[in-house]
PDB file of N, CA and C in Angstrom:
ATOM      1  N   UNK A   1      47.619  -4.058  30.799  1.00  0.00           N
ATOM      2  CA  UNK A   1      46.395  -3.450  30.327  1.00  0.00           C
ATOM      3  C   UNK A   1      45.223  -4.063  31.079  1.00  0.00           C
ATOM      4  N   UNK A   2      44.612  -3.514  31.728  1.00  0.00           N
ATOM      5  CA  UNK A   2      43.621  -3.442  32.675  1.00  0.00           C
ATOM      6  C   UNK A   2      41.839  -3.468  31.343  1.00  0.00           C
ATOM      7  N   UNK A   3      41.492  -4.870  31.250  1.00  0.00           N
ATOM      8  CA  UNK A   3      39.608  -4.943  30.884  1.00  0.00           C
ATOM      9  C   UNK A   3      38.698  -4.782  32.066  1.00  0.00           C
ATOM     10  N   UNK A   4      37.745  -3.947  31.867  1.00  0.00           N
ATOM     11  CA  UNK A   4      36.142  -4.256  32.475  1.00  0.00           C
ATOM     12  C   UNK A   4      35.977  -5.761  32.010  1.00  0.00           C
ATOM     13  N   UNK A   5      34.944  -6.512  32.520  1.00  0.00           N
ATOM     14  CA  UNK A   5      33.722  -6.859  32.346  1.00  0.00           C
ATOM     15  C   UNK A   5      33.269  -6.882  30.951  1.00  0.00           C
ATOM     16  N   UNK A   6      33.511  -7.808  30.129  1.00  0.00           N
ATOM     17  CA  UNK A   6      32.619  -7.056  28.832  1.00  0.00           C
ATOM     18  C   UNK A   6      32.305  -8.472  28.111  1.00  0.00           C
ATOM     19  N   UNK A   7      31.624  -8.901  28.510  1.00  0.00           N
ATOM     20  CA  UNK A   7      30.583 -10.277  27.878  1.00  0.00           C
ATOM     21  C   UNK A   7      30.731 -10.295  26.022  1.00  0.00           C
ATOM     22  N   UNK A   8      31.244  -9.053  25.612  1.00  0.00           N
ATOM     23  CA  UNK A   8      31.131  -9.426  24.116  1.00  0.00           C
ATOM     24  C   UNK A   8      32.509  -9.543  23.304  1.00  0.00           C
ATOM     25  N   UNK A   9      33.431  -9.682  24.403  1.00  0.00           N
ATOM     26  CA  UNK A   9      34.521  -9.453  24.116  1.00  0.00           C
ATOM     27  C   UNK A   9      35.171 -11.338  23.457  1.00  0.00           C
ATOM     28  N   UNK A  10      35.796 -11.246  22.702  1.00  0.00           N
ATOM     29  CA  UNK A  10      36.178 -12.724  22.018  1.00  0.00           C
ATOM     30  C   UNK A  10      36.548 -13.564  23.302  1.00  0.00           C
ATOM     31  N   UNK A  11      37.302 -13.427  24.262  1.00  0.00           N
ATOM     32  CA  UNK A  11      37.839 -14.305  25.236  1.00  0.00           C
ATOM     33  C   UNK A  11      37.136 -14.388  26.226  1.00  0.00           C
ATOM     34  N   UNK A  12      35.683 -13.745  26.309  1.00  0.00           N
ATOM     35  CA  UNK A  12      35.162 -13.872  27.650  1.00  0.00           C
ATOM     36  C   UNK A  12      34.388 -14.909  27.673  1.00  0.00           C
ATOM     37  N   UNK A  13      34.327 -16.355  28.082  1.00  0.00           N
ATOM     38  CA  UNK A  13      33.353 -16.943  28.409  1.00  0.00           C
ATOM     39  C   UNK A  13      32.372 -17.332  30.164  1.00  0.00           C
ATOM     40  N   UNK A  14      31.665 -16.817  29.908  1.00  0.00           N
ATOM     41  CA  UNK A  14      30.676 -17.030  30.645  1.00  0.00           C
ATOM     42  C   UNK A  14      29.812 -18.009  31.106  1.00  0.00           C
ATOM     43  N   UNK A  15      30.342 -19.306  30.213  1.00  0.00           N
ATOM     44  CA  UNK A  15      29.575 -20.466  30.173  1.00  0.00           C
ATOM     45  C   UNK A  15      30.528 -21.623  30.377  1.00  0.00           C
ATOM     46  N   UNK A  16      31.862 -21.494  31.018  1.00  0.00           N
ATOM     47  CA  UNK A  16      32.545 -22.149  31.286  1.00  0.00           C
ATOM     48  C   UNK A  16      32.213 -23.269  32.252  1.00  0.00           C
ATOM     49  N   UNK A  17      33.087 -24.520  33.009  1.00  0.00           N
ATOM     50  CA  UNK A  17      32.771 -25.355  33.718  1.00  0.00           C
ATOM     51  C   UNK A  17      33.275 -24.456  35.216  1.00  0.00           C
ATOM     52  N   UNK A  18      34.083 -23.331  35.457  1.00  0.00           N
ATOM     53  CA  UNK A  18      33.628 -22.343  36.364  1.00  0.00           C
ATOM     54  C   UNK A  18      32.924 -21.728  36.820  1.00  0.00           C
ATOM     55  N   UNK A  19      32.341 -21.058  35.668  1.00  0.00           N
ATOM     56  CA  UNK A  19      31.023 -20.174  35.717  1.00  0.00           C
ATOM     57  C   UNK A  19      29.716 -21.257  35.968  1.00  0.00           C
ATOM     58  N   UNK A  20      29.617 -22.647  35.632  1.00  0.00           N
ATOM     59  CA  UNK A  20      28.798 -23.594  35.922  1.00  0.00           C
ATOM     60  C   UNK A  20      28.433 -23.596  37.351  1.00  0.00           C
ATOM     61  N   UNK A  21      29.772 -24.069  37.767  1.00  0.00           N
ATOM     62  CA  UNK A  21      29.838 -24.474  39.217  1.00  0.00           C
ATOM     63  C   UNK A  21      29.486 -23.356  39.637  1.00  0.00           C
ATOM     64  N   UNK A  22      30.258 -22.063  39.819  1.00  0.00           N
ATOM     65  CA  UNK A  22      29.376 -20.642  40.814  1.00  0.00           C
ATOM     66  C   UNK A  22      27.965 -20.615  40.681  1.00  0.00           C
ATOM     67  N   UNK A  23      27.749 -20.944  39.658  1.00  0.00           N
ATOM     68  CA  UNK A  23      26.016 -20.535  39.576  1.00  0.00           C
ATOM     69  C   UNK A  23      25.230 -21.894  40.167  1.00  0.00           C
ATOM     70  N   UNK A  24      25.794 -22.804  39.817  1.00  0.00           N
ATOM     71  CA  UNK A  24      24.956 -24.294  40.415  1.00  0.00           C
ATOM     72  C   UNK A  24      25.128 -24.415  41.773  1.00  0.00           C
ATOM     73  N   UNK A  25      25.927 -23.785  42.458  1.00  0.00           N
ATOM     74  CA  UNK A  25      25.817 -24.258  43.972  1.00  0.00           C
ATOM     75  C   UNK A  25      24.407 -23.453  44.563  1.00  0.00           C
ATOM     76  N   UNK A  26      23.862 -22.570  43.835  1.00  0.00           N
ATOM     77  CA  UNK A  26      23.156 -21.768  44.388  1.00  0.00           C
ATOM     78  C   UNK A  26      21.122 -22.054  43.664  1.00  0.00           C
ATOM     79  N   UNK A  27      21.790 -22.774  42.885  1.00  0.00           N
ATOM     80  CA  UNK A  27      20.685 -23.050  41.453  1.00  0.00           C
ATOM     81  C   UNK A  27      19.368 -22.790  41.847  1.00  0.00           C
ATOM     82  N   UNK A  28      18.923 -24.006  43.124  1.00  0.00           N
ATOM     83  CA  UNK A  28      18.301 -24.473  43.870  1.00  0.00           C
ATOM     84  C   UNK A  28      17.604 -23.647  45.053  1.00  0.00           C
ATOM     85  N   UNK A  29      17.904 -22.441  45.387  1.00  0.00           N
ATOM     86  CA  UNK A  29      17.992 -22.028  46.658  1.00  0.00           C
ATOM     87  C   UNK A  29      16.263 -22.075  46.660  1.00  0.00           C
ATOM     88  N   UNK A  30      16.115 -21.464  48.279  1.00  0.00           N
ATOM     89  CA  UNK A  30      15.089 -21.227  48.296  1.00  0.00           C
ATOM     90  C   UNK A  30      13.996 -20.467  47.430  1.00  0.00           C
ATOM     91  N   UNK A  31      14.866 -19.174  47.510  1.00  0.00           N
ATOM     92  CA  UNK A  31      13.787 -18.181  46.557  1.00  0.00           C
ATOM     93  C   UNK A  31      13.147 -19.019  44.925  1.00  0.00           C
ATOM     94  N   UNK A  32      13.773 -19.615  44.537  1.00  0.00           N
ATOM     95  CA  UNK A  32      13.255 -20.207  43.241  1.00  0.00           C
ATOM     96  C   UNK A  32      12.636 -21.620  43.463  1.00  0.00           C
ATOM     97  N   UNK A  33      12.849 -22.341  44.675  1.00  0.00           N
ATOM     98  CA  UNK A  33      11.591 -23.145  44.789  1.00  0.00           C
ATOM     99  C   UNK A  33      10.824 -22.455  45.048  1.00  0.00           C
ATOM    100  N   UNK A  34      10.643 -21.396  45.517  1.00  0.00           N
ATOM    101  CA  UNK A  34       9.342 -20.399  46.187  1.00  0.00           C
ATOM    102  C   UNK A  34       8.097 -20.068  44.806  1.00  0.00           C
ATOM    103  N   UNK A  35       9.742 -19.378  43.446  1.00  0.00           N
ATOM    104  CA  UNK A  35       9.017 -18.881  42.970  1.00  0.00           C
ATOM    105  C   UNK A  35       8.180 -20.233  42.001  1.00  0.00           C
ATOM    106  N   UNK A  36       8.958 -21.411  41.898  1.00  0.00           N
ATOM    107  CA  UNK A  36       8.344 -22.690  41.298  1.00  0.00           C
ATOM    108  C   UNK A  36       6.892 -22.686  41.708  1.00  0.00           C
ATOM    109  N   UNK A  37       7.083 -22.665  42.926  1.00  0.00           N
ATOM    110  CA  UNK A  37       5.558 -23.440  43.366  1.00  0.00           C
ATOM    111  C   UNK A  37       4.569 -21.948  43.005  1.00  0.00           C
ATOM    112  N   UNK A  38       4.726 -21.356  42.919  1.00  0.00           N
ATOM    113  CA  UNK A  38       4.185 -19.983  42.490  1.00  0.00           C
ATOM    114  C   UNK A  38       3.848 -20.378  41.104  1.00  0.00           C
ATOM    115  N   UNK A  39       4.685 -20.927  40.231  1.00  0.00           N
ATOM    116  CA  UNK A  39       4.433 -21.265  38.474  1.00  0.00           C
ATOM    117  C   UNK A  39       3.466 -21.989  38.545  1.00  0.00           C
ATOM    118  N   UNK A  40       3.843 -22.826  39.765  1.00  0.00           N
ATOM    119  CA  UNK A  40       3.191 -24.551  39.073  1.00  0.00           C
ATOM    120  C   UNK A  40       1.715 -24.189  39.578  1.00  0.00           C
ATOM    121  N   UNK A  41       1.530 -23.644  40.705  1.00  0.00           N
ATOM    122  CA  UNK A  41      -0.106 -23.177  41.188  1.00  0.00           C
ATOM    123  C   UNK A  41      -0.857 -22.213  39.927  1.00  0.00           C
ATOM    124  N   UNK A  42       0.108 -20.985  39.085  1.00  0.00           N
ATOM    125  CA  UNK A  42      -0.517 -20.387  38.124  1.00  0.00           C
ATOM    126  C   UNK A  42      -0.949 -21.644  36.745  1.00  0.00           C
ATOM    127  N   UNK A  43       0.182 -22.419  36.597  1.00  0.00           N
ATOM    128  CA  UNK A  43      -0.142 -23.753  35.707  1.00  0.00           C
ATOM    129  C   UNK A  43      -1.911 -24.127  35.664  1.00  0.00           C
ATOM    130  N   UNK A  44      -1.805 -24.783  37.046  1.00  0.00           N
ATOM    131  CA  UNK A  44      -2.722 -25.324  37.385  1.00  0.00           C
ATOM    132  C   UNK A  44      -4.065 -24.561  37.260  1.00  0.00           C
ATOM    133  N   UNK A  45      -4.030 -23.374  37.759  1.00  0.00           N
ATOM    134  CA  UNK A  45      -5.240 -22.157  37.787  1.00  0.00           C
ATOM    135  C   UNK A  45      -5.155 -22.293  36.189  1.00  0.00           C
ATOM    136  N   UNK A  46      -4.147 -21.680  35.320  1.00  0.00           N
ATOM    137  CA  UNK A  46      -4.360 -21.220  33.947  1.00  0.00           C
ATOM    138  C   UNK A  46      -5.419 -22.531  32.949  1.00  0.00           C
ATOM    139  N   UNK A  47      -4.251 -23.808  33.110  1.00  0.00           N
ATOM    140  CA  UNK A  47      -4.965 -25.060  32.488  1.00  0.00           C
ATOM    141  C   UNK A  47      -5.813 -25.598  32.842  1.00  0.00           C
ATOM    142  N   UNK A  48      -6.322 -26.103  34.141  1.00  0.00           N
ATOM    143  CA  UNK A  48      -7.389 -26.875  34.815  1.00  0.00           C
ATOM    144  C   UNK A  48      -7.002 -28.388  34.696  1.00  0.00           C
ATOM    145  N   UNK A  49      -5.432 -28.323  34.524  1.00  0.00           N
ATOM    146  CA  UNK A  49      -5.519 -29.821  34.575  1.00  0.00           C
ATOM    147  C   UNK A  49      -5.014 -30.489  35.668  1.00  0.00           C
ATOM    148  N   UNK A  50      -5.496 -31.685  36.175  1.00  0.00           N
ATOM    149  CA  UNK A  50      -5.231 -32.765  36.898  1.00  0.00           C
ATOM    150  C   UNK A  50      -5.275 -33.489  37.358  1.00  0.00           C
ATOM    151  N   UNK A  51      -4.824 -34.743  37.772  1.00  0.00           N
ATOM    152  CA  UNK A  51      -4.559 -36.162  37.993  1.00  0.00           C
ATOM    153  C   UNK A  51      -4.599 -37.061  36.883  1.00  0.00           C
ATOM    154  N   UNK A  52      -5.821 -36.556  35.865  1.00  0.00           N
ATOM    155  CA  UNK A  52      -5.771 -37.498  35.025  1.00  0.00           C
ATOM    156  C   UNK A  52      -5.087 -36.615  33.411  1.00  0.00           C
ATOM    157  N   UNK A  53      -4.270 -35.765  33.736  1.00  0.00           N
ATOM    158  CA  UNK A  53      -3.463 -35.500  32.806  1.00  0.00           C
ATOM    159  C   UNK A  53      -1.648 -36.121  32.932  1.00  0.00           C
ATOM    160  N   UNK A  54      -1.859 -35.961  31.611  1.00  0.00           N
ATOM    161  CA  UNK A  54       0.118 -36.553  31.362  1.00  0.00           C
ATOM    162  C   UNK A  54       0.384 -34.928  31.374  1.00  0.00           C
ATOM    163  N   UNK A  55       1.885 -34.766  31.704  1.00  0.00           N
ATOM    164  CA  UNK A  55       2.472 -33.502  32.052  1.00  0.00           C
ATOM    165  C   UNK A  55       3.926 -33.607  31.276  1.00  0.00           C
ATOM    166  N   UNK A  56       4.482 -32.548  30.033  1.00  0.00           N
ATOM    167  CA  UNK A  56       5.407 -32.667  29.627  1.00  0.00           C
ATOM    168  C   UNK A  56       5.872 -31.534  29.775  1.00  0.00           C
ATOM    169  N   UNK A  57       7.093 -31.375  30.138  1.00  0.00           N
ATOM    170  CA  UNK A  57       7.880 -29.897  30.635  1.00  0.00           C
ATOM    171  C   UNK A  57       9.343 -30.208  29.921  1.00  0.00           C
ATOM    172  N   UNK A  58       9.245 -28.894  28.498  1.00  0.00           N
ATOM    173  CA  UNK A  58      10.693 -28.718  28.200  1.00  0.00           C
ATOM    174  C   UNK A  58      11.427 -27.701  28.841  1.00  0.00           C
ATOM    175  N   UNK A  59      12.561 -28.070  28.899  1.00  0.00           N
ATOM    176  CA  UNK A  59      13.016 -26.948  29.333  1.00  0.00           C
ATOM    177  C   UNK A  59      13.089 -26.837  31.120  1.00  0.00           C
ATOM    178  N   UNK A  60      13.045 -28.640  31.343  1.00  0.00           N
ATOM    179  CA  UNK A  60      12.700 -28.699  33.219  1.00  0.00           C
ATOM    180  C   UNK A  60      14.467 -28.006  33.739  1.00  0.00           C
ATOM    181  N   UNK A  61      14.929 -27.857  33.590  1.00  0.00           N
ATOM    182  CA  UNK A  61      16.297 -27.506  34.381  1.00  0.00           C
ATOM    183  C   UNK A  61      16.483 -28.725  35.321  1.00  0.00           C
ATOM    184  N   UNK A  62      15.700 -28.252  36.513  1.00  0.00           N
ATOM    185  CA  UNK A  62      16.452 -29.230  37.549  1.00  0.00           C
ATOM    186  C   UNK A  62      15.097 -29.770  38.057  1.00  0.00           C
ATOM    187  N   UNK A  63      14.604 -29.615  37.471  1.00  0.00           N
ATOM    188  CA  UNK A  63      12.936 -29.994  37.570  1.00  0.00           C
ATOM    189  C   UNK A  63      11.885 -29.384  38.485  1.00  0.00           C
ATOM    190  N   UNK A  64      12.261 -28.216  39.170  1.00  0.00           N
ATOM    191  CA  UNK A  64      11.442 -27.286  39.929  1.00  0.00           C
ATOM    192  C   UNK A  64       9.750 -26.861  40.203  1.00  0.00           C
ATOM    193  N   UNK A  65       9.361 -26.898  38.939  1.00  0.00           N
ATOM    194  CA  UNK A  65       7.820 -26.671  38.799  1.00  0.00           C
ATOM    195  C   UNK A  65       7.577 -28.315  38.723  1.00  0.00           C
ATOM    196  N   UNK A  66       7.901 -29.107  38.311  1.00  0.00           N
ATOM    197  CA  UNK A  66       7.215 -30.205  38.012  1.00  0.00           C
ATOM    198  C   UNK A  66       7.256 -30.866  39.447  1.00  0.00           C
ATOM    199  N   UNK A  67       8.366 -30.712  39.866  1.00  0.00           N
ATOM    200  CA  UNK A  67       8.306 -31.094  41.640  1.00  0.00           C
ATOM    201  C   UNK A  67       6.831 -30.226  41.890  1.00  0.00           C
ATOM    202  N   UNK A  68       6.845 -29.180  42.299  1.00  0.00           N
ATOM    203  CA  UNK A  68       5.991 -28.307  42.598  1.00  0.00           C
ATOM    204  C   UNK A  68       4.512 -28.958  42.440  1.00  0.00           C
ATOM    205  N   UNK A  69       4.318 -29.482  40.794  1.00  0.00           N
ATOM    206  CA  UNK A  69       3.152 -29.640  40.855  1.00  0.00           C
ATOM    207  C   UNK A  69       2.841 -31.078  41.536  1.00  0.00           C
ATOM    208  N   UNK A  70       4.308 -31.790  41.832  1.00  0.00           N
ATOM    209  CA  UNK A  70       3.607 -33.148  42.392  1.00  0.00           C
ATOM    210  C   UNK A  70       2.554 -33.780  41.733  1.00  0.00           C
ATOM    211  N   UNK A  71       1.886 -34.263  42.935  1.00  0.00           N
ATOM    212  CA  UNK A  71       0.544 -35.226  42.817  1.00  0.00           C
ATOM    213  C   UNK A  71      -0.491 -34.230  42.326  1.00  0.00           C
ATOM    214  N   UNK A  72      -0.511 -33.554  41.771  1.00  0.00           N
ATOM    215  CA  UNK A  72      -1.660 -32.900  41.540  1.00  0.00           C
ATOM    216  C   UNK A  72      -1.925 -33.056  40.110  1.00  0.00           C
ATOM    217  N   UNK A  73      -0.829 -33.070  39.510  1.00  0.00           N
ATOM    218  CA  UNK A  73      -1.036 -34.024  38.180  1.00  0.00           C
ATOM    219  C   UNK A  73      -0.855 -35.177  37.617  1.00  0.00           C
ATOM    220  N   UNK A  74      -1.031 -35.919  36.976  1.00  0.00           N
ATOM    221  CA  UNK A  74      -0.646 -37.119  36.147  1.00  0.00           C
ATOM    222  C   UNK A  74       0.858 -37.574  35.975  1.00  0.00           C
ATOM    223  N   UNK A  75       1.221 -38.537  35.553  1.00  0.00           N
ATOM    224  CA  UNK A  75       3.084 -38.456  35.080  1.00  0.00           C
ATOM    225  C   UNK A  75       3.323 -37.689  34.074  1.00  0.00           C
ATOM    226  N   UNK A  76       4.591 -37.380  34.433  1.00  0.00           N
ATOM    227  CA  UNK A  76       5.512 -36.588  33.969  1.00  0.00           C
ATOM    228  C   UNK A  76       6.408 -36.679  32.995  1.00  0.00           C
ATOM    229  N   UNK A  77       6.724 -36.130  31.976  1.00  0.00           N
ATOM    230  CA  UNK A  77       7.978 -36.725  31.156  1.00  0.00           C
ATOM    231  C   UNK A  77       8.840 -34.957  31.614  1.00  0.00           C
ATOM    232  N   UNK A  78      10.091 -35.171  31.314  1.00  0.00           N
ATOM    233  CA  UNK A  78      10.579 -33.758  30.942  1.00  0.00           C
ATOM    234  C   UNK A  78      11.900 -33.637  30.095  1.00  0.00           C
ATOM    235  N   UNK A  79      12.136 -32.738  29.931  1.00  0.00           N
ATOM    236  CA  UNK A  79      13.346 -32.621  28.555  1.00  0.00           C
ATOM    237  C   UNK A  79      13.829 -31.103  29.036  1.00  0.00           C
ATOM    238  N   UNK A  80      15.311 -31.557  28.822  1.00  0.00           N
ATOM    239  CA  UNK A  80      16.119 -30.045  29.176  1.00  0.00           C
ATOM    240  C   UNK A  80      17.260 -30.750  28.250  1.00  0.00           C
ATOM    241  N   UNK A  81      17.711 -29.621  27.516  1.00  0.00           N
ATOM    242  CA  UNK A  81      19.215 -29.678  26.653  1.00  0.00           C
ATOM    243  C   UNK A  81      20.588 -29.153  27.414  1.00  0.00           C
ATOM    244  N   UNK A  82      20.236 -29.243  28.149  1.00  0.00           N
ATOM    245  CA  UNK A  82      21.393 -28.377  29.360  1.00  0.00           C
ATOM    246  C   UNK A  82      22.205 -29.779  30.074  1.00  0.00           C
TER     247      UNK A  82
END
């Protein structure tokens, strides 16, 4: 018996230490530092903060925007549950 594809199905996991690895070799690529530094410049425009701000980012993944914003802000803490 031949399944599609079907994410809602009881045995399909998607979040396996397989499915980890395919997606993490790529995590990083260019296009999403691109679009980071794109966040971290709207950050900066939206808040007005920096150097002499502290910077807390939940939810950093692999820490992308906070790289991004560098020296342009204060230290950093960050928190990801991943």
């Amino acid at each position: 018996m031949h399944h599609d594809h079907d994410p809602h199905r009881p045995d399909h996991d998607d979040h396996g230490p397989a499915s980890f690895d395919e997606r993490a070799a790529t995590w990083d690529d260019d296009a999403k530092v691109a679009r980071s530094g794109r966040v971290a410049d709207a950050v900066l425009s939206a808040t007005g903060v920096d150097r002499s701000a502290r910077v807390f980012e939940y939810g950093a993944g692999t820490a992308l925007v906070t790289e991004a914003l560098g020296d342009r802000v204060g230290p950093s803490v960050l928190a990801d549950t991943s």
